[in-house]
C-alpha atoms as a PDB file:
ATOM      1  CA  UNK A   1     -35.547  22.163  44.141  1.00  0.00           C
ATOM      2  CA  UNK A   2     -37.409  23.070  40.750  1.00  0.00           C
ATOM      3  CA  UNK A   3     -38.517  19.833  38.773  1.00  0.00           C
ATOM      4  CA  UNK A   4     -34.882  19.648  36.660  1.00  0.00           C
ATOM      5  CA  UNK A   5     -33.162  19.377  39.910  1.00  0.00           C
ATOM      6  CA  UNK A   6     -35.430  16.689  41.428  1.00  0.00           C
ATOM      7  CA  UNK A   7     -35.163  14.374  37.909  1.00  0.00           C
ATOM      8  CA  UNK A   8     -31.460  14.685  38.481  1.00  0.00           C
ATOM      9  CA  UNK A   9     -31.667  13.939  42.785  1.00  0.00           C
ATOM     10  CA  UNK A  10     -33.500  10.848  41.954  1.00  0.00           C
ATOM     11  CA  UNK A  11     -31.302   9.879  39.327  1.00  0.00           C
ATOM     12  CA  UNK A  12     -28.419   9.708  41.851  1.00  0.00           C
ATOM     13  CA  UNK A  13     -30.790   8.344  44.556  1.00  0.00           C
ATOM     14  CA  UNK A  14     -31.359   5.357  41.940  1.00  0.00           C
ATOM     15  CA  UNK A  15     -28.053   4.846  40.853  1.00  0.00           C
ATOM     16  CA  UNK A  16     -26.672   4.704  44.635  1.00  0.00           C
ATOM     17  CA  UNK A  17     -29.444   1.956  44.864  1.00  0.00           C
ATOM     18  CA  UNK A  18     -27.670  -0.283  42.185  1.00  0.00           C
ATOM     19  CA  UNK A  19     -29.712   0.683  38.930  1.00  0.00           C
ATOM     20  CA  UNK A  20     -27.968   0.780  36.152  1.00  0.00           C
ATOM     21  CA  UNK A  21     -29.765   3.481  34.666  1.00  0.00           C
ATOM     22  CA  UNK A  22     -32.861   5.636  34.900  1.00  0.00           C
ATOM     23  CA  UNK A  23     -34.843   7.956  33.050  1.00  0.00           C
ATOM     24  CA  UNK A  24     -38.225   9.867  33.800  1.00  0.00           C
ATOM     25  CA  UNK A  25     -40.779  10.591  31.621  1.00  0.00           C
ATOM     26  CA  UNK A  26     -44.434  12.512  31.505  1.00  0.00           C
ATOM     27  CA  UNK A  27     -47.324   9.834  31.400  1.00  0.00           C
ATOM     28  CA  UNK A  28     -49.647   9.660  28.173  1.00  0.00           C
ATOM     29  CA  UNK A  29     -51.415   7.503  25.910  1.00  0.00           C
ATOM     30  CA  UNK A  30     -49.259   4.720  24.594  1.00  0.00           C
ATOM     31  CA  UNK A  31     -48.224   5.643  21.046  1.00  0.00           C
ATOM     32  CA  UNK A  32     -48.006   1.782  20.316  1.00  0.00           C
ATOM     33  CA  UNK A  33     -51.454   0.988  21.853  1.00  0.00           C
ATOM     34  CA  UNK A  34     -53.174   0.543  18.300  1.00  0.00           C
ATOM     35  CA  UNK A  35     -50.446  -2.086  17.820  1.00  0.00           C
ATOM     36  CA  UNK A  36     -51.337  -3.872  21.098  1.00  0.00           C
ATOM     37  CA  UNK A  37     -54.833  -4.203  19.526  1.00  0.00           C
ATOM     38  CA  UNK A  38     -53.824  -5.939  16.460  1.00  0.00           C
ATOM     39  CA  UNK A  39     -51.591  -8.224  18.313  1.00  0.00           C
ATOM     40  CA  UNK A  40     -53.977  -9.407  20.555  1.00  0.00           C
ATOM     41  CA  UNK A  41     -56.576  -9.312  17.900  1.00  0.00           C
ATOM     42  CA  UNK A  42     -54.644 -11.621  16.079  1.00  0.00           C
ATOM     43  CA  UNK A  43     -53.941 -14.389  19.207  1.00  0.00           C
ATOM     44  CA  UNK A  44     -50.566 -13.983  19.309  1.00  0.00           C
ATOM     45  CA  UNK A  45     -50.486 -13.635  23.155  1.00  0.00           C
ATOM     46  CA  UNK A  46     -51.826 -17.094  23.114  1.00  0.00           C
ATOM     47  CA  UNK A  47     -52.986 -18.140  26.648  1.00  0.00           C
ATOM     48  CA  UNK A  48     -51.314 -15.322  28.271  1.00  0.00           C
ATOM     49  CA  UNK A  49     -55.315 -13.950  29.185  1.00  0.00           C
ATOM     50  CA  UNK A  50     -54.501 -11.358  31.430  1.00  0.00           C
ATOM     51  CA  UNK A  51     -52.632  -9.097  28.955  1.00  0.00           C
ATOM     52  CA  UNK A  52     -56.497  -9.066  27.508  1.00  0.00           C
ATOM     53  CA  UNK A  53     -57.708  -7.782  30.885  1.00  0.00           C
ATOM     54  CA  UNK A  54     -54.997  -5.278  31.037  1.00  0.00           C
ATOM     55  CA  UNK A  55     -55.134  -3.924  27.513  1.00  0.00           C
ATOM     56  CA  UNK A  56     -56.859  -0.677  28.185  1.00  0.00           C
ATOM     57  CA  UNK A  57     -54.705   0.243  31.102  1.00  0.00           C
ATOM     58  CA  UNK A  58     -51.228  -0.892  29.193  1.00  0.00           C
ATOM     59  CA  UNK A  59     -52.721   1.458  26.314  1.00  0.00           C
ATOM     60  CA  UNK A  60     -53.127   4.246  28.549  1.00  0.00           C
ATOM     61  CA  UNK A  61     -50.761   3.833  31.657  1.00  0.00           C
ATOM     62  CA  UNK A  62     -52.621   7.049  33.106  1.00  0.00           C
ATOM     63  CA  UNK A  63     -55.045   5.126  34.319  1.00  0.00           C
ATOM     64  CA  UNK A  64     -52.928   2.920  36.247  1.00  0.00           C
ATOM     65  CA  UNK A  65     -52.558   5.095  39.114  1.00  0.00           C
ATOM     66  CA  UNK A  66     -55.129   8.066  39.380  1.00  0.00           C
ATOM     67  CA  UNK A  67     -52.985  11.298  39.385  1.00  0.00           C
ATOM     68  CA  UNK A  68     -50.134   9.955  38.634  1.00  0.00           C
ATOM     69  CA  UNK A  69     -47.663  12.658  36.239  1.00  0.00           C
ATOM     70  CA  UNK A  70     -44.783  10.774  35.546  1.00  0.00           C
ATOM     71  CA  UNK A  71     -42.745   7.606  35.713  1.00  0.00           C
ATOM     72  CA  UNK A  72     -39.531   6.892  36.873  1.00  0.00           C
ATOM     73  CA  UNK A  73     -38.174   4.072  34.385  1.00  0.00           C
ATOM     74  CA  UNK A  74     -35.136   2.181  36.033  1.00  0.00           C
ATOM     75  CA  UNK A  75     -32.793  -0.675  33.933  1.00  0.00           C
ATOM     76  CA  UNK A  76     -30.689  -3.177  35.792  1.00  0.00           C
ATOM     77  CA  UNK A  77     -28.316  -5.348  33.482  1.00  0.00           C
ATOM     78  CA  UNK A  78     -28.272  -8.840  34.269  1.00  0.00           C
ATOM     79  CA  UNK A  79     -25.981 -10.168  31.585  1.00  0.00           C
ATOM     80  CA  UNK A  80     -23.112 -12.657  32.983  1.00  0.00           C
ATOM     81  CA  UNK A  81     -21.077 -12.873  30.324  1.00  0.00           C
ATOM     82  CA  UNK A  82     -21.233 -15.127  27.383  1.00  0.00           C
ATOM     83  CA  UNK A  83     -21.808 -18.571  27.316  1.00  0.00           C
ATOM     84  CA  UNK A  84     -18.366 -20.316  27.181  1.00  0.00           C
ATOM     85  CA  UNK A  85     -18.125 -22.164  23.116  1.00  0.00           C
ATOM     86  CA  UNK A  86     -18.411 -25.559  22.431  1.00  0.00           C
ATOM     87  CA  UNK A  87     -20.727 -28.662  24.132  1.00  0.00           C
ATOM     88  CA  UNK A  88     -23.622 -27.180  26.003  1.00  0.00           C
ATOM     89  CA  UNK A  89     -25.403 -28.470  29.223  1.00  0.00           C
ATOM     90  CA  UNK A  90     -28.293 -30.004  26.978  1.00  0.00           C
ATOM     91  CA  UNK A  91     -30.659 -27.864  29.217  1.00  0.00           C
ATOM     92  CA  UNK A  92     -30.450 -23.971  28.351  1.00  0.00           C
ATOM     93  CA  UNK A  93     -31.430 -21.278  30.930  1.00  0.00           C
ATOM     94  CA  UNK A  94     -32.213 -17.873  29.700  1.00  0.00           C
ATOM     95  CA  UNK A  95     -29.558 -15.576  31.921  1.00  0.00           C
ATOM     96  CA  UNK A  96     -32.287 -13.820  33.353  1.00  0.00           C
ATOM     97  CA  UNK A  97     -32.944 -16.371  35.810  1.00  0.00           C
ATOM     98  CA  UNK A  98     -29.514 -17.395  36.978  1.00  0.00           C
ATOM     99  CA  UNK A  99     -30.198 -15.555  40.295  1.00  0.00           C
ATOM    100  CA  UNK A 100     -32.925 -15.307  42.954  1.00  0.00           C
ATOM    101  CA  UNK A 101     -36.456 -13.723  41.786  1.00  0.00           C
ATOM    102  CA  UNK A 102     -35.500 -10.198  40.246  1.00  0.00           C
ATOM    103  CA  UNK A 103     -39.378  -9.652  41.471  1.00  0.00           C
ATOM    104  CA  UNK A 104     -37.763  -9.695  45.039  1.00  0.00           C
ATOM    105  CA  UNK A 105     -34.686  -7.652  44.540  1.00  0.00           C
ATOM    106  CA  UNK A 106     -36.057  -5.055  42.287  1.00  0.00           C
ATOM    107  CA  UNK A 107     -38.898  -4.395  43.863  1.00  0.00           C
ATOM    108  CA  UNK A 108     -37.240  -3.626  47.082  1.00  0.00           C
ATOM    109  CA  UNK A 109     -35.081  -1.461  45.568  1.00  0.00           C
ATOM    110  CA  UNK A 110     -37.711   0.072  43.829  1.00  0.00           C
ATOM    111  CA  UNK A 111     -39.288   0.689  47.165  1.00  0.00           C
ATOM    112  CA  UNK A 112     -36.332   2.457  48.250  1.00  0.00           C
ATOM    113  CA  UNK A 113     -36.817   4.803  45.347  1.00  0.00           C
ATOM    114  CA  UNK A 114     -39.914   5.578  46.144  1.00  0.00           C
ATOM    115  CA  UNK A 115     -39.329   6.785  49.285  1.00  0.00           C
ATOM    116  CA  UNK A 116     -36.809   8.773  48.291  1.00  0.00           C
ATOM    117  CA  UNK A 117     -38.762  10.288  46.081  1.00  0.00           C
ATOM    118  CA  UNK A 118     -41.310  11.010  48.862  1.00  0.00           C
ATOM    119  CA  UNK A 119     -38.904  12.289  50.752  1.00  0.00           C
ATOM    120  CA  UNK A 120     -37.558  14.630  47.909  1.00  0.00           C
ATOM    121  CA  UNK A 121     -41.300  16.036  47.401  1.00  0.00           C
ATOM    122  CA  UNK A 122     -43.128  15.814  50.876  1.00  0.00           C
ATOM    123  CA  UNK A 123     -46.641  14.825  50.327  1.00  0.00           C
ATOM    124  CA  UNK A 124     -46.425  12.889  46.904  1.00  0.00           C
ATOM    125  CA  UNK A 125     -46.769   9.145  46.307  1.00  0.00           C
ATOM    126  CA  UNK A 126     -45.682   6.101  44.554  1.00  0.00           C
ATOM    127  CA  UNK A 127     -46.507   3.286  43.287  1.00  0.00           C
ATOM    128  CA  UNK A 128     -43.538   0.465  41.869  1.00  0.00           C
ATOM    129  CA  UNK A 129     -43.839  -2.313  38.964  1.00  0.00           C
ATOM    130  CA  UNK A 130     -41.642  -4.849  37.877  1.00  0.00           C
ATOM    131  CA  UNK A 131     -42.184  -6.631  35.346  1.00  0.00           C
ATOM    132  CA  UNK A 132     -46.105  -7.221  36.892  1.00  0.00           C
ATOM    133  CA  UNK A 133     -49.395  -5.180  36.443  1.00  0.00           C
ATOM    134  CA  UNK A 134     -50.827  -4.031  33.616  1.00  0.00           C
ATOM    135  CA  UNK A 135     -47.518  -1.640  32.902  1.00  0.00           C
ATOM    136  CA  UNK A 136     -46.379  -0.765  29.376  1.00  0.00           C
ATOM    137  CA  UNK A 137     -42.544  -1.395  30.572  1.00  0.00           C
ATOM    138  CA  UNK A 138     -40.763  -1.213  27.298  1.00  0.00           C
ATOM    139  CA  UNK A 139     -42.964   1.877  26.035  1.00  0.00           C
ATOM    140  CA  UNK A 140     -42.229   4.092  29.016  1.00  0.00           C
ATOM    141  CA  UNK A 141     -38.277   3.366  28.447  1.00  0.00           C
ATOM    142  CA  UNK A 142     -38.248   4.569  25.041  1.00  0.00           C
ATOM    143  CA  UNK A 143     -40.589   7.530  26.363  1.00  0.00           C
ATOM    144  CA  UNK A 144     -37.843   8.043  29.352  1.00  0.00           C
ATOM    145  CA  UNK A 145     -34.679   7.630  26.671  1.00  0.00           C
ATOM    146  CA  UNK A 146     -33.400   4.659  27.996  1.00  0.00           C
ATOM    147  CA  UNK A 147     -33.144   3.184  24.466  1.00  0.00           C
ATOM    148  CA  UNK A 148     -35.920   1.943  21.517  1.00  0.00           C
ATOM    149  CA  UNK A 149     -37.788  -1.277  20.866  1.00  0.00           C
ATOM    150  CA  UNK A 150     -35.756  -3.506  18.736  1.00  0.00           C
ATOM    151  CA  UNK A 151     -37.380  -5.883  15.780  1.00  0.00           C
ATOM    152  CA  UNK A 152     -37.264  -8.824  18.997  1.00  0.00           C
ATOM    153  CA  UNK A 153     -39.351  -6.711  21.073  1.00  0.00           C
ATOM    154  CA  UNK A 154     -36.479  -6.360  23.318  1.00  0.00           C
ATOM    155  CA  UNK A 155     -35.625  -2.252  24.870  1.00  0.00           C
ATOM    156  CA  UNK A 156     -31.900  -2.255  23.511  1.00  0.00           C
ATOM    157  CA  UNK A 157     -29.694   0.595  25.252  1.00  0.00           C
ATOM    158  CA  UNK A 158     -27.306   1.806  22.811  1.00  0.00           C
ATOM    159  CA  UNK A 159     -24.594   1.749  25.985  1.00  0.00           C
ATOM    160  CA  UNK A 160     -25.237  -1.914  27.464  1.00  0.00           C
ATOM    161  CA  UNK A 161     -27.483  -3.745  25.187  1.00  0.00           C
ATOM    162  CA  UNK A 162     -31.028  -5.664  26.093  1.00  0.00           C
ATOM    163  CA  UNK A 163     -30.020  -8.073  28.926  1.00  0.00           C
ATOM    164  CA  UNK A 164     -31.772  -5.447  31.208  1.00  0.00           C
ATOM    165  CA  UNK A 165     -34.586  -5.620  33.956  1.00  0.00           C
ATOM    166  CA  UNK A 166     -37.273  -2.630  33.618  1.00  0.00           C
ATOM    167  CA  UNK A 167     -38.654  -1.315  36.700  1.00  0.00           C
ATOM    168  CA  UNK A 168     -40.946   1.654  37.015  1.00  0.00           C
ATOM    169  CA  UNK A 169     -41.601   3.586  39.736  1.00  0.00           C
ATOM    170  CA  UNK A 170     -45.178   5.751  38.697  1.00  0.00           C
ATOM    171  CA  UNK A 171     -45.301   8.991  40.939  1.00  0.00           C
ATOM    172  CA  UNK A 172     -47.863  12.514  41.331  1.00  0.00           C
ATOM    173  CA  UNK A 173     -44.837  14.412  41.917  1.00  0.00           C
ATOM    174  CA  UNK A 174     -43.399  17.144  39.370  1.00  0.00           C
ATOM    175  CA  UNK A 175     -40.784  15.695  38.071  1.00  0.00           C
ATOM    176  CA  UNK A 176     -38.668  17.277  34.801  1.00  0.00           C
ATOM    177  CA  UNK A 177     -38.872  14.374  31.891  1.00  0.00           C
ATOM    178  CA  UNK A 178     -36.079  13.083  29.416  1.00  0.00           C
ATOM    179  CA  UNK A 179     -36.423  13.563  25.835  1.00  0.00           C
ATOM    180  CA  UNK A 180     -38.040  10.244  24.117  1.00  0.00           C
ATOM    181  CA  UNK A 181     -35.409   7.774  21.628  1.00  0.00           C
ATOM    182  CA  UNK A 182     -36.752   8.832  18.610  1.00  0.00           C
ATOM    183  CA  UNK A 183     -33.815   6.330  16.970  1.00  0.00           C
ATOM    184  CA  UNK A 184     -34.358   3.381  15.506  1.00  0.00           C
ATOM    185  CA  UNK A 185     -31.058   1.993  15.807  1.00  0.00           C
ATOM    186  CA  UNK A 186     -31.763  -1.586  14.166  1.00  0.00           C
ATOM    187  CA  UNK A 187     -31.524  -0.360  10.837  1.00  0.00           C
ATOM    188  CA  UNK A 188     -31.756  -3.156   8.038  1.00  0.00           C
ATOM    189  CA  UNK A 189     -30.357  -5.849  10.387  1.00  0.00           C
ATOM    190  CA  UNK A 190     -32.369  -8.581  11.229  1.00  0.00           C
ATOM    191  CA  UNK A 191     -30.066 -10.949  12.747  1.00  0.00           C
ATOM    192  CA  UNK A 192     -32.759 -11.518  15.850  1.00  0.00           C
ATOM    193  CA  UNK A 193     -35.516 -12.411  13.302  1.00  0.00           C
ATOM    194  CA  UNK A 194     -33.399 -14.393  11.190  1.00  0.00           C
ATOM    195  CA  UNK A 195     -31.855 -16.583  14.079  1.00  0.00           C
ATOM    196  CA  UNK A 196     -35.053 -17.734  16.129  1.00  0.00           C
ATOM    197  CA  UNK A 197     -35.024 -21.562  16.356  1.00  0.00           C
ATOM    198  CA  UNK A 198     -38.816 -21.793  15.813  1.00  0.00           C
ATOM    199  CA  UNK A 199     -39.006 -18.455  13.740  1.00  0.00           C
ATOM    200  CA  UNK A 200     -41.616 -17.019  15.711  1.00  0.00           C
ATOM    201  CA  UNK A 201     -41.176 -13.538  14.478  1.00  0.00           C
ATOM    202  CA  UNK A 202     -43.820 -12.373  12.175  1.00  0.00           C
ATOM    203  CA  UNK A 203     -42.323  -9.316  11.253  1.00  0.00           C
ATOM    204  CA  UNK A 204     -40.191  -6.845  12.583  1.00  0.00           C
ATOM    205  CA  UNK A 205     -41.744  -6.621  16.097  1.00  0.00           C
ATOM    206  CA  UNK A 206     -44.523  -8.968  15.911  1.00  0.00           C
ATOM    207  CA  UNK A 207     -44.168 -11.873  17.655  1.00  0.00           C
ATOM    208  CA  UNK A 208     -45.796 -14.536  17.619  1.00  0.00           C
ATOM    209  CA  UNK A 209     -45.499 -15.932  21.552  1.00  0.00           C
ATOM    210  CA  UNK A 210     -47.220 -19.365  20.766  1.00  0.00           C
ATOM    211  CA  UNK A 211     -44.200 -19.948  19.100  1.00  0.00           C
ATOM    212  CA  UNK A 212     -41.907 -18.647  21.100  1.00  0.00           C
ATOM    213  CA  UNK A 213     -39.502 -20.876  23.313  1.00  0.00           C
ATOM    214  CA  UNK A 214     -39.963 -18.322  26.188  1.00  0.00           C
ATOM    215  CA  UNK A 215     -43.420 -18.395  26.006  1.00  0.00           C
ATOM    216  CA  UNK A 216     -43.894 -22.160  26.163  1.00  0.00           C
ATOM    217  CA  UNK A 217     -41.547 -22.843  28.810  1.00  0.00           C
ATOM    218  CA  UNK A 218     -42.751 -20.566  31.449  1.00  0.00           C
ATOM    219  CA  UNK A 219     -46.253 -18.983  30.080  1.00  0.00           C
ATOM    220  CA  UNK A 220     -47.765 -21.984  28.189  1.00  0.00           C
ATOM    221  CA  UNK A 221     -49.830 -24.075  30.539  1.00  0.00           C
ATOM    222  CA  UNK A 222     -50.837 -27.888  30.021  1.00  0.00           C
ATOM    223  CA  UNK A 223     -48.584 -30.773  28.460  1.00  0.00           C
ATOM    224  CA  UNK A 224     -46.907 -29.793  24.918  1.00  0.00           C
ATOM    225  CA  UNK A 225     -47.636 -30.972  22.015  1.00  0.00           C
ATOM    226  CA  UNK A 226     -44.807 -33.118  19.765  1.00  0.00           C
ATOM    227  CA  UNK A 227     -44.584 -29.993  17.836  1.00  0.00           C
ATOM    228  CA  UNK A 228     -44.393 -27.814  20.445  1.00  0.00           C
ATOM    229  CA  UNK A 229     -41.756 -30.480  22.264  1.00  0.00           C
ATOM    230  CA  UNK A 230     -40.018 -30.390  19.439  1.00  0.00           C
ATOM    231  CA  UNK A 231     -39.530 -26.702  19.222  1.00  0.00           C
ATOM    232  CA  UNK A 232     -38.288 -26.197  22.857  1.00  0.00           C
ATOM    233  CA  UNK A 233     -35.083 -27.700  21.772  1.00  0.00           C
ATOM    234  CA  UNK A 234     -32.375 -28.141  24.468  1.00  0.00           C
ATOM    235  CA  UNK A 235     -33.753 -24.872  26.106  1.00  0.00           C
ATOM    236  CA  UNK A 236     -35.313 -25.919  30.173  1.00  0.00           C
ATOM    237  CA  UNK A 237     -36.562 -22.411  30.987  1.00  0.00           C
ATOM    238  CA  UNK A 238     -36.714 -19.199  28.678  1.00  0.00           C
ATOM    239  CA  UNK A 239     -34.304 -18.741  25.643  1.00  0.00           C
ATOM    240  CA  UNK A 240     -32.238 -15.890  24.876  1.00  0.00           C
ATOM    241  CA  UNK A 241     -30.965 -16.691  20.944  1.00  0.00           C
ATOM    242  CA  UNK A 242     -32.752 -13.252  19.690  1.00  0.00           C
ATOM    243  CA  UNK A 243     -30.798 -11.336  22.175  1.00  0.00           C
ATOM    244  CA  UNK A 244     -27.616 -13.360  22.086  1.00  0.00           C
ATOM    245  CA  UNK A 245     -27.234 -12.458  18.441  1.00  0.00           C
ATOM    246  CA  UNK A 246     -28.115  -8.768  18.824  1.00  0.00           C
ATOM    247  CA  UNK A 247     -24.972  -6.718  17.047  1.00  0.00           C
ATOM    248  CA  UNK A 248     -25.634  -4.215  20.057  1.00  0.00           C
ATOM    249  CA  UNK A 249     -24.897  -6.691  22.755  1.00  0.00           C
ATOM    250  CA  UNK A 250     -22.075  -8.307  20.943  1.00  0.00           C
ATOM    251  CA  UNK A 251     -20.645  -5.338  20.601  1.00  0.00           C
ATOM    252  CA  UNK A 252     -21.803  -3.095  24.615  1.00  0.00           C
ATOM    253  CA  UNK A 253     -23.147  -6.201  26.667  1.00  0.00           C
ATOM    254  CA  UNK A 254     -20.903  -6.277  29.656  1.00  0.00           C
ATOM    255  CA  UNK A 255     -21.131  -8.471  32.559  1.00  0.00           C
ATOM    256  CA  UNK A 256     -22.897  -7.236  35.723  1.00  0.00           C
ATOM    257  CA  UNK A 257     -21.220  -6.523  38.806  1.00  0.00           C
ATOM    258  CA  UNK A 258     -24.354  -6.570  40.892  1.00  0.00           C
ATOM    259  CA  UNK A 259     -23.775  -8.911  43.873  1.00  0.00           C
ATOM    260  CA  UNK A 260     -28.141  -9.541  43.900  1.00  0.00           C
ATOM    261  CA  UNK A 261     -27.599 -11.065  40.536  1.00  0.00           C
ATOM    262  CA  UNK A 262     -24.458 -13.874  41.390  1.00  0.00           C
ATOM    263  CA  UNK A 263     -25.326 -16.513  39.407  1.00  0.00           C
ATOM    264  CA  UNK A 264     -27.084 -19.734  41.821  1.00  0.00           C
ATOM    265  CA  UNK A 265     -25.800 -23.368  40.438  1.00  0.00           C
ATOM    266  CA  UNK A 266     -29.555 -24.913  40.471  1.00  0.00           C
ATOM    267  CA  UNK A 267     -30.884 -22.495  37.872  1.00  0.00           C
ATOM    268  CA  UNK A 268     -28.158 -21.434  36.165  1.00  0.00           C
ATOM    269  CA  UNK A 269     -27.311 -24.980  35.360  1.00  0.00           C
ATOM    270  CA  UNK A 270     -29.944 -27.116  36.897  1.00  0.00           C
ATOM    271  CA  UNK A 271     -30.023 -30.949  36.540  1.00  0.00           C
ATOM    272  CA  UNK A 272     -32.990 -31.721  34.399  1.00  0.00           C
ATOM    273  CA  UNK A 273     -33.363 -35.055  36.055  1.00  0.00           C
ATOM    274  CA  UNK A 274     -33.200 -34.175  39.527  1.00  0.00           C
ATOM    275  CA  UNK A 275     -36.041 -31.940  38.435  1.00  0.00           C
ATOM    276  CA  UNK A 276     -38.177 -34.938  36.730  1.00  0.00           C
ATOM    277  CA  UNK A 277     -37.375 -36.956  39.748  1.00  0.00           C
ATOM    278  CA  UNK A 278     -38.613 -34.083  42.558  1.00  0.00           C
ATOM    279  CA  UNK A 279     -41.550 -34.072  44.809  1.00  0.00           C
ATOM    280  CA  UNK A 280     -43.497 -30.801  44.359  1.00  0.00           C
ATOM    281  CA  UNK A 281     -42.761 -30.250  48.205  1.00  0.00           C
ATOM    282  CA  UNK A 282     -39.022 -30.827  47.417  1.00  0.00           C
ATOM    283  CA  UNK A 283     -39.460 -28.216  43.814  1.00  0.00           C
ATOM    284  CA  UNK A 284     -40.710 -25.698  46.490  1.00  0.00           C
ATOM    285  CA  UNK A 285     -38.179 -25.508  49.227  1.00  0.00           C
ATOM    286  CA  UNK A 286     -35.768 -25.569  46.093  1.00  0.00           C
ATOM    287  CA  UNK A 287     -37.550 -23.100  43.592  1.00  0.00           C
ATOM    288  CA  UNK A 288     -39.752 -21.060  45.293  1.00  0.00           C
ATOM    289  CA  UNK A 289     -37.712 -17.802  45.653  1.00  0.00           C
ATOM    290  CA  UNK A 290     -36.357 -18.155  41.734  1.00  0.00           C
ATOM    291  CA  UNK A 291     -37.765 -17.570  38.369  1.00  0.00           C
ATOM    292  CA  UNK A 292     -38.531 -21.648  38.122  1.00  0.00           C
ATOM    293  CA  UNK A 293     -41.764 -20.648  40.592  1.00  0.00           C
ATOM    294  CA  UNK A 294     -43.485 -19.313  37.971  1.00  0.00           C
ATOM    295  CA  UNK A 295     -44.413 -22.796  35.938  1.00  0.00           C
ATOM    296  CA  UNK A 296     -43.671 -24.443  38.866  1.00  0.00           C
ATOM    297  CA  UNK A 297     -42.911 -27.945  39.334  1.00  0.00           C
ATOM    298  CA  UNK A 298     -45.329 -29.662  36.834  1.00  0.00           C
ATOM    299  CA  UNK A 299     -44.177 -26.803  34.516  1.00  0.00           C
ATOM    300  CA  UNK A 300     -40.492 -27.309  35.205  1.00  0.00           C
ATOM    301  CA  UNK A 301     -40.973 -31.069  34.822  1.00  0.00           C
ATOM    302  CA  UNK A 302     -42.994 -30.857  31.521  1.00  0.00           C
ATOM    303  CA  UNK A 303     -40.132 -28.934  30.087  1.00  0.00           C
ATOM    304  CA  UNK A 304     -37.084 -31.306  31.553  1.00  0.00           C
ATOM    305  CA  UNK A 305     -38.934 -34.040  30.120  1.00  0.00           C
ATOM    306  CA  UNK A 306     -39.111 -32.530  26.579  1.00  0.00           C
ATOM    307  CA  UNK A 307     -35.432 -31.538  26.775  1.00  0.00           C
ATOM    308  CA  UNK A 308     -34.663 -35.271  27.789  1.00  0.00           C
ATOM    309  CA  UNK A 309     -36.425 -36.522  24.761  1.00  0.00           C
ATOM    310  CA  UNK A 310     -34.370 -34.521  22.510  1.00  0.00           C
END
C-alpha cells in the first residue's frame, strides 16, 4: 500500500476500534508554541508545574519521540446527553468523568491502533498519549482536520461538537496526512467567554486556569481559599458551562453510544457527604479506577466540603 492507502487502512482500523474519528497529520513545530510562552509567562497555568517542564517538547512535538513522522490524532465523544432542566444535584460533575478512567479505555484502544499500524508497515513503531505527556493534543487535531481551537480552548468538530477525548498515536511510519482546519468557525460569538461563572477567560483563548472551576477542583492542590470556595459553586469535580453553551454542541452534540463510557452512579452523581464522611482506604477501593483518583480523597473532600457550604 502507498502512504494514501495506509492513512485510509488505519482510519478503518480506528474506527472498528470505537473512535469516533481520526485524522493523521505530518509532525512540526507547533504554530501556537509562541503562545504557550506567553501563557506560561504570564502564570496562568498556576500550579500545574509540569506543563513548565514540558514546554519545549509541547512546542515542538518532534522531539517527543525521536524519528517519529506523523501522528495519528483519534476523538472519542463522551457526551451523554443534556442535563435534564430544572433543580440540580447541588454537586455538578463535568460529563467527562461519568465513566471509568478514559486513561484506561483509551489507551488500550490506542494500543490496539498501534499495532495495527505495525502490522500495516512491518518494522515501524509507536508510541500512544492520552491526555498525558508532554503532547500538544488540541494542536495536532487542528493539524490532522479534526476541527479548530475554539475561544474556550476546547477542539470543536464541526460534526459532533467538543465533548471529545483526544488520543494520539505518534508513529515513524509513512503515513499520507489530512489537510489542517484552517476555519475558524467561532466567528463573533462568544457565548463560552461570556457564560463562565468565575469569568476566567482573558480573551479569546486565554485562560486563565487559576480561575477556572476545572482547574481548582482537580489540578489545584492545598485547601481553597473563601474566594476560591466561593467560585467552585455547586460544581464537585470539573465544570463544563463553556462547553454546555457552545452553539456547535447545541446544535451537533449527540449522545454516545460507546458501551466503555455508560455512565457509573458514584461519579456521575456522587453523594458529596458520603465523600466527606470516607476513609481514604474506603475513597480508594471506590475511586481509584475513575477520574476522582486524580485529587484524590483529600482533594475530593476539599471540594464536597466547599459545595456543602454553598
Amino acid at each position: 500500500m502507498n502512504p494514501a492507502e495506509r492513512s485510509l487502512e488505519v482510519k478503518r482500523r480506528a474506527t472498528a476500534l470505537g473512535f469516533t474519528l481520526t485524522g493523521v497529520t505530518r509532525l512540526d513545530r507547533n504554530p501556537h508554541a509562541a503562545e504557550l510562552d506567553a501563557w506560561l509567562a504570564a502564570g496562568h497555568a498556576g500550579t500545574m508545574t509540569y506543563l513548565h517542564r514540558q514546554a519545549e517538547k509541547r512546542k515542538d512535538p518532534r522531539t517527543i519521540m525521536p524519528g517519529a513522522k506523523a501522528a495519528v490524532v483519534t476523538l472519542t465523544s463522551y457526551f451523554h446527553g443534556w442535563r435534564a432542566p430544572g433543580p440540580r444535584s447541588g454537586a455538578e460533575v463535568a460529563q467527562y468523568a461519568w465513566s471509568s478512567d478514559y486513561h484506561d479505555v483509551l489507551g488500550a484502544r490506542l494500543e490496539e491502533l498501534a499495532a495495527a499500524i505495525g502490522e500495516l508497515i512491518p518494522g515501524s513503531t509507536a508510541r500512544c498519549y492520552v491526555d498525558a505527556g508532554p503532547v500538544p493534543e488540541r494542536e495536532l487535531a487542528q493539524l490532522a482536520g479534526l476541527g479548530w481551537i475554539g475561544k474556550n480552548m476546547m477542539l470543536i468538530n464541526p460534526e459532533i461538537g467538543s465533548f471529545t477525548f483526544i488520543g494520539v498515536v505518534l508513529t515513524d511510519a509513512e503515513l499520507e496526512p489530512d489537510l489542517p482546519f484552517e476555519a475558524d468557525r467561532c466567528g463573533s460569538c462568544r457565548r463560552c467567554l461570556d457564560a463562565c461563572p468565575t469569568q476566567a477567560f482573558v480573551g479569546p483563548r486565554n485562560l486563565d486556569a487559576r480561575a477556572c472551576i476545572s482547574y481548582l477542583t482537580i489540578e489545584h492542590r492545598g485547601e481553597f481559599t473563601a474566594a476560591q470556595r466561593e467560585q467552585v459553586g455547586e460544581w464537585l469535580f470539573g465544570c463544563d458551562v463553556c462547553q454546555d453553551v457552545c452553539p456547535w454542541n447545541v446544535s451537533f452534540a449527540r449522545a454516545t453510544s460507546d458501551a466503555a463510557f455508560a455512565p457509573r452512579g458514584d461519579v456521575a452523581t456522587p453523594d458529596p457527604d458520603a465523600i466527606l464522611d470516607m476513609a481514604d482506604e474506603d475513597f480508594v477501593s471506590q475511586y481509584a479506577d475513575t477520574p476522582f483518583a486524580r485529587p484524590g480523597a483529600a482533594g475530593m473532600r476539599r471540594n464536597a466540603a466547599a459545595v456543602r457550604a454553598r
